[in-house]
Protein backbone atom coordinates (compact mmCIF):
# COMPACT_ATOMS: atom_id res chain seq x y z
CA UNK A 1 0.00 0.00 0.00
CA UNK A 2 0.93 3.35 -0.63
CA UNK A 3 1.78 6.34 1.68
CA UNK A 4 0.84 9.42 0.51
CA UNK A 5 1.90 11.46 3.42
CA UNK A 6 4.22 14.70 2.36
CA UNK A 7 5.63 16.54 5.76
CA UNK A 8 7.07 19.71 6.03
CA UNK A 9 7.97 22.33 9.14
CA UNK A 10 6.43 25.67 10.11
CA UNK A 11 6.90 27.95 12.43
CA UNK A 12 3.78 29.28 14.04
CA UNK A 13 3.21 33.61 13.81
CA UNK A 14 2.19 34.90 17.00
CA UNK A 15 0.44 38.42 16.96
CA UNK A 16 -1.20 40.54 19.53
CA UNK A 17 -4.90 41.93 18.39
CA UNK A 18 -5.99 46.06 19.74
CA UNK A 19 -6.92 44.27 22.65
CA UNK A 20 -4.16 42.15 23.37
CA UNK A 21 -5.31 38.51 22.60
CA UNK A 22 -2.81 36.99 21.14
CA UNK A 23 -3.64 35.46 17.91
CA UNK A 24 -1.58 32.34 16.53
CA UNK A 25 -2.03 31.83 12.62
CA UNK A 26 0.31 28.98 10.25
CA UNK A 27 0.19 29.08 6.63
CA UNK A 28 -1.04 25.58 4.72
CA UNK A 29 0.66 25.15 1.37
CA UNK A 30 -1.67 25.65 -1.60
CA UNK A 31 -0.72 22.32 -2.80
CA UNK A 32 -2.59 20.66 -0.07
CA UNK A 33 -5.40 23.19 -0.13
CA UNK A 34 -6.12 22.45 -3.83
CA UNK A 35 -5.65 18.69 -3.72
CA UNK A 36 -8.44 19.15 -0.81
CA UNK A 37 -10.91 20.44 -3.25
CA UNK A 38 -10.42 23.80 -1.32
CA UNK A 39 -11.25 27.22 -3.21
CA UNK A 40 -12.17 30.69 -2.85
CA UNK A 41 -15.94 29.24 -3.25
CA UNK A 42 -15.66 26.00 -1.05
CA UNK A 43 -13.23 27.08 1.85
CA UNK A 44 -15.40 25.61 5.00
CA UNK A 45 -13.66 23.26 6.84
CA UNK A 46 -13.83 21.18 10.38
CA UNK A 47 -10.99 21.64 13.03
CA UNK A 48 -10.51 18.87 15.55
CA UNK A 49 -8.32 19.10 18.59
CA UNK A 50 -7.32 15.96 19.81
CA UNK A 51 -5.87 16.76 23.49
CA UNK A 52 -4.46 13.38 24.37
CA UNK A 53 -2.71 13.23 20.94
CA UNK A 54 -1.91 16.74 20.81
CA UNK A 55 -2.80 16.98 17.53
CA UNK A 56 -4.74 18.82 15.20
CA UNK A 57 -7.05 17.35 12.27
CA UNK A 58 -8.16 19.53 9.11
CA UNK A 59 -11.13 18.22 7.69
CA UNK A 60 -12.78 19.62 4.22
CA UNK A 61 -16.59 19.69 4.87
């Protein structure tokens, strides 16, 4: 069977809103985004926290 798993490193940007929340953004590449079916017209997706894991699940919806 296959893998198609591709891995790559980010760093996170940290930012402070006018109120001083801070506000943590990464960038996805547009590769993945794409091959998701993602566009400007279909951009709603599902985030899942998993806390035991400590990782985080993208889901197209």
């Amino acid at each position: 069977m296959k893998n198609n798993t591709e891995t790559r490193e980010r760093l996170i940007n940290i930012s402070k809103d006018g109120r001083g929340a801070d506000n943590f953004r990464i960038s996805l590449p547009a590769k993945w985004l794409r091959d998701m079916g993602i566009s400007y017209d279909k951009r709603n997706v599902k985030i899942v926290y998993d806390s035991s894991e400590k990782k985080i699940i993208i889901e197209k919806i």
